[in-house]
N, C-alpha and C. Protein backbone atom coordinates (compact mmCIF):
# COMPACT_ATOMS: atom_id res chain seq x y z
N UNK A 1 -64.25 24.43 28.87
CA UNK A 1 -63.78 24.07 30.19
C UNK A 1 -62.42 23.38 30.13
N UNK A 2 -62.18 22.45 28.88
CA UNK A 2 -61.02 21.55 28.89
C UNK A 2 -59.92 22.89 28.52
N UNK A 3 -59.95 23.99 27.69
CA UNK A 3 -59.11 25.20 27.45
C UNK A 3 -58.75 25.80 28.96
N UNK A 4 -59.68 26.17 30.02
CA UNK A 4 -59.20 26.50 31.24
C UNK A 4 -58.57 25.44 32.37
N UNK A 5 -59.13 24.65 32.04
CA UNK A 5 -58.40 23.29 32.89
C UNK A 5 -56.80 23.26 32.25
N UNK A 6 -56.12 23.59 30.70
CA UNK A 6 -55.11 23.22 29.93
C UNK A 6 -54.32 24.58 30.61
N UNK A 7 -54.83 25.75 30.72
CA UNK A 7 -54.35 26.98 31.01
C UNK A 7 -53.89 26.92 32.42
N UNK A 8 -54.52 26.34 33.66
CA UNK A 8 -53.82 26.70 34.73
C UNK A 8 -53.22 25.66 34.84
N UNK A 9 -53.08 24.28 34.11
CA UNK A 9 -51.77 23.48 34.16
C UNK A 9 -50.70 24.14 33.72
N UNK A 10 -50.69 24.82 32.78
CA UNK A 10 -49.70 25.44 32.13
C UNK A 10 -49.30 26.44 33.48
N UNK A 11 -49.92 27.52 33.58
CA UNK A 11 -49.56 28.22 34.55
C UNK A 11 -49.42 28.13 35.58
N UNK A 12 -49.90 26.56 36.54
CA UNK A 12 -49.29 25.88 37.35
C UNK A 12 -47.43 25.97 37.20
N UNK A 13 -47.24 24.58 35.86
CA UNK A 13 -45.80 24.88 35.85
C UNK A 13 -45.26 25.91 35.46
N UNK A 14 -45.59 27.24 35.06
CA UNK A 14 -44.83 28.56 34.85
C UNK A 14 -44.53 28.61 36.80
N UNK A 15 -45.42 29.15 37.24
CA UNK A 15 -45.35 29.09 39.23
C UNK A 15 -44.21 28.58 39.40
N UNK A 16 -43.79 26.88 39.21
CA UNK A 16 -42.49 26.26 39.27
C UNK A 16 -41.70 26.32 38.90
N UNK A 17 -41.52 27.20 37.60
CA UNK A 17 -40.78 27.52 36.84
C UNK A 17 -39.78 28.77 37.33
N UNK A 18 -40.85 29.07 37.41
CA UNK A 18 -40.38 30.71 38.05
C UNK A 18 -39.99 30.99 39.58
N UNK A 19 -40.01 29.88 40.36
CA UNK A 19 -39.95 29.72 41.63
C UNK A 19 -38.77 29.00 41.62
N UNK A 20 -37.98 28.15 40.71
CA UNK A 20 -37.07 27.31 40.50
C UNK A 20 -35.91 28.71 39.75
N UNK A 21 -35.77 29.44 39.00
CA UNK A 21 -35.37 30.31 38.81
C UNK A 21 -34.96 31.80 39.51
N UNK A 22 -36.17 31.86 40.28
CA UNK A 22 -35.68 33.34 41.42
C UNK A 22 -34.95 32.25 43.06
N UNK A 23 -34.95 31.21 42.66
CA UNK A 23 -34.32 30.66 43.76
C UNK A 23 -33.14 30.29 43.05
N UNK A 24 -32.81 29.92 42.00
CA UNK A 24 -31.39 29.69 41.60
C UNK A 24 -30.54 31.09 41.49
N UNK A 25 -31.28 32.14 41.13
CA UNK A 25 -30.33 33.53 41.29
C UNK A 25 -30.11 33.92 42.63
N UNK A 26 -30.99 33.27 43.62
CA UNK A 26 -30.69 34.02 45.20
C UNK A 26 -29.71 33.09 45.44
N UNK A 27 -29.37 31.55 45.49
CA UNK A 27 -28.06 31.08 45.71
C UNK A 27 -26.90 30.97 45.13
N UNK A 28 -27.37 31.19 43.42
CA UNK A 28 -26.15 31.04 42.94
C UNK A 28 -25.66 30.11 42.83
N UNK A 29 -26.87 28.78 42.27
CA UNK A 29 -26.27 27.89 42.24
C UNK A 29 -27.82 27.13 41.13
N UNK A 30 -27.12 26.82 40.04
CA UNK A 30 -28.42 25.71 39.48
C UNK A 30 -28.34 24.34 39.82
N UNK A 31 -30.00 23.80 40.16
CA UNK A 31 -29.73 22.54 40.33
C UNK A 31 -29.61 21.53 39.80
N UNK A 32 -28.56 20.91 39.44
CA UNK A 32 -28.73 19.73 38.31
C UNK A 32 -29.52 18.19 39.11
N UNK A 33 -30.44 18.10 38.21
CA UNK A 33 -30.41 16.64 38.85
C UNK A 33 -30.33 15.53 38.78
N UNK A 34 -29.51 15.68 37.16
CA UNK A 34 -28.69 14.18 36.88
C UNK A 34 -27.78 14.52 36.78
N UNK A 35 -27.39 15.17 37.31
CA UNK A 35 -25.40 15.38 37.25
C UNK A 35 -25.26 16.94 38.43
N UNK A 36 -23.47 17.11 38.13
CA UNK A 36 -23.47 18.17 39.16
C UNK A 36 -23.73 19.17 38.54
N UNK A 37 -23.85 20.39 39.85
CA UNK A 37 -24.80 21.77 40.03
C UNK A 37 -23.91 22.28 39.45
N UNK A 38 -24.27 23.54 38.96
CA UNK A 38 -24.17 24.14 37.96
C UNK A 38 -23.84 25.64 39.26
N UNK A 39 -22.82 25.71 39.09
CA UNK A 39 -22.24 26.94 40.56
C UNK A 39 -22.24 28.41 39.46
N UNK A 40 -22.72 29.76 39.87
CA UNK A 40 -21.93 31.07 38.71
C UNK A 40 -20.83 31.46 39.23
N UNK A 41 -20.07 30.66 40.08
CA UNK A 41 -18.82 30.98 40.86
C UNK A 41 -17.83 30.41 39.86
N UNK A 42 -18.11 29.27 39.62
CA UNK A 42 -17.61 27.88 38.88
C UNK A 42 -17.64 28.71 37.61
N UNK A 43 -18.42 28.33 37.23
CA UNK A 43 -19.03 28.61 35.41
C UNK A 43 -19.67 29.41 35.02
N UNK A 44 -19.57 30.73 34.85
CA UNK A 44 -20.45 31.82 35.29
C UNK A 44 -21.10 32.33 33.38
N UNK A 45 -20.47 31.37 32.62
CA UNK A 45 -21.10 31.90 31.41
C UNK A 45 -22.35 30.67 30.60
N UNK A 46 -21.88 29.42 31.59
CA UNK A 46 -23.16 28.31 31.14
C UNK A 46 -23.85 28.90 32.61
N UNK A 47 -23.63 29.00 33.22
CA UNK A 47 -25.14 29.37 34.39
C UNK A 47 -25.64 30.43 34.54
N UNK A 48 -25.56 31.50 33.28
CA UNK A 48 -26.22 32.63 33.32
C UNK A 48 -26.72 31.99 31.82
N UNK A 49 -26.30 31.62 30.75
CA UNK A 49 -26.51 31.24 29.68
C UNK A 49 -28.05 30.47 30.00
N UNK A 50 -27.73 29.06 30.95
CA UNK A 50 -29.08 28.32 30.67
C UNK A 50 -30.01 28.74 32.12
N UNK A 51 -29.42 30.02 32.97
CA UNK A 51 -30.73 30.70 33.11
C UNK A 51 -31.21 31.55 32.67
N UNK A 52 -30.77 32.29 31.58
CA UNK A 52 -31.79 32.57 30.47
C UNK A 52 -32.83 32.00 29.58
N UNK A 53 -32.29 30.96 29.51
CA UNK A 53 -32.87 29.92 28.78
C UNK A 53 -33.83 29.68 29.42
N UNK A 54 -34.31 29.30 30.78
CA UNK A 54 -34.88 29.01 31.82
C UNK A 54 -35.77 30.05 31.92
N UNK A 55 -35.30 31.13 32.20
CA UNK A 55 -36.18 32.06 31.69
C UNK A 55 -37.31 32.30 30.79
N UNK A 56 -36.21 32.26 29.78
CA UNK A 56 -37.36 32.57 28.38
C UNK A 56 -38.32 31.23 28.24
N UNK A 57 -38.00 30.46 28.47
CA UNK A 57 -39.35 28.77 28.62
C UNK A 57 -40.08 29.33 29.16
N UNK A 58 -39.55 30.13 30.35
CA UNK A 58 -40.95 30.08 31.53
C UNK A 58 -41.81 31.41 30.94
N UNK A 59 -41.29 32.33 30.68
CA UNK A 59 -41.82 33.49 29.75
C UNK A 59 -42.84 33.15 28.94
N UNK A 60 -42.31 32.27 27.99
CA UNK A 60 -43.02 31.62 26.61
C UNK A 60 -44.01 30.91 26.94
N UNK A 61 -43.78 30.24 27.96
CA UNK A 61 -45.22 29.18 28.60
C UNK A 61 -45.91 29.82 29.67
N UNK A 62 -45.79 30.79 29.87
CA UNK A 62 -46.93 31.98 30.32
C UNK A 62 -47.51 32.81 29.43
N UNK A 63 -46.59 33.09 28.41
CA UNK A 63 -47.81 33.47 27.44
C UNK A 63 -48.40 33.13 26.81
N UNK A 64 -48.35 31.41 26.37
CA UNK A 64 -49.20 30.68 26.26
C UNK A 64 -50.13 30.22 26.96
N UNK A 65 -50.24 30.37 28.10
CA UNK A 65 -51.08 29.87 28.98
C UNK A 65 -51.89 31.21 28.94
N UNK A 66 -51.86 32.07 29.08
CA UNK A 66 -52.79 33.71 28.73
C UNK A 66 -53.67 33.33 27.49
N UNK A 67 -52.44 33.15 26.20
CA UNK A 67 -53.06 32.95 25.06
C UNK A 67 -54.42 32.01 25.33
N UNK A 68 -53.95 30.57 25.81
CA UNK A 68 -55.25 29.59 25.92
C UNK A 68 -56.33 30.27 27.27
N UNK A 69 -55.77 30.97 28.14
CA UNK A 69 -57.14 31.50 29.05
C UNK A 69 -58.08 32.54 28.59
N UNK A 70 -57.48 33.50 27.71
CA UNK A 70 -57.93 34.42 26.86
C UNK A 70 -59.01 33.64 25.72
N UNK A 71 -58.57 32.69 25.30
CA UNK A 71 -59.45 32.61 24.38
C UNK A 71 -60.59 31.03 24.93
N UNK A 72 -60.29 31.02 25.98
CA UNK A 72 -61.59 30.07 27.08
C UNK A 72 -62.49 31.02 26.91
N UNK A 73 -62.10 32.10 27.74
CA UNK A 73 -62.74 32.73 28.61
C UNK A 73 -63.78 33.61 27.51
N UNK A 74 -62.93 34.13 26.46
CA UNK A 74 -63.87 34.38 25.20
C UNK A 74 -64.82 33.06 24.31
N UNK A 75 -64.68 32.22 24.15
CA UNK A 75 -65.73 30.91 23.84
C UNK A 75 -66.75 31.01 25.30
N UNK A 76 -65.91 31.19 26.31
CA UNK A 76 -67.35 30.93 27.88
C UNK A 76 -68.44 32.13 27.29
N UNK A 77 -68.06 32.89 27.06
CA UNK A 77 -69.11 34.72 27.07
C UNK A 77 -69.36 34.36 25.78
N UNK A 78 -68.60 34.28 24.94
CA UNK A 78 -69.60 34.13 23.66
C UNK A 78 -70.82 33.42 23.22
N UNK A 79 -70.52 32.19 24.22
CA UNK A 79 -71.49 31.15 24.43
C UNK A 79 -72.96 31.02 24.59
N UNK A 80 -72.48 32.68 26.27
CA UNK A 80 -73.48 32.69 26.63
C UNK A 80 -74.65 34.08 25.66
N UNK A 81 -73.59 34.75 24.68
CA UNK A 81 -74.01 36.17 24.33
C UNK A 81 -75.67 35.67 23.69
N UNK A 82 -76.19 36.62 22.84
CA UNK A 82 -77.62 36.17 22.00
C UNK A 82 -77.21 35.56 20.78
N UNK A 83 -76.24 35.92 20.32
CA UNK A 83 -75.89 35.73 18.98
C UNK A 83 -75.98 34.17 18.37
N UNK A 84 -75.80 33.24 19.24
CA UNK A 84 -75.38 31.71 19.34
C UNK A 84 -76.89 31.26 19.69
């Protein structure tokens, strides 16, 4: 249970992740929030650069979060199989 509880935190913040990202490509603008925004008008090779970056985190921590629901969800059924 603590493996599926760890999994949709994770995939909670992928949601934000990824919601923070298809909204920085529709304005065209990243948000900094200890310093200034990050414009692709302005700087168009660091704000495609660290939204890739942004990207691939959120990528990577969705497939970790699969990885840990996948293998809940296999300990839940195995649990219940005869074998145990």
């Amino acid at each position: 249970m603590a493996a599926l509880a760890i999994a949709a935190l994770i995939g909670w913040g992928c949601v934000i992740g990824a919601t923070e990202v298809v909204e920085s490509v529709r304005s065209g603008m990243l948000n900094n929030r200890k310093g200034p925004d990050i414009l692709a008008a302005e700087r168009p090779v660091l704000y495609w650069a660290l939204l890739c970056f942004y990207t691939a985190a959120t990528l990577t921590a969705a497939g970790l979060a699969l990885l840990v629901l996948a293998t809940a969800v296999r300990d839940l059924m195995g649990a219940r199989g005869p074998e145990r």
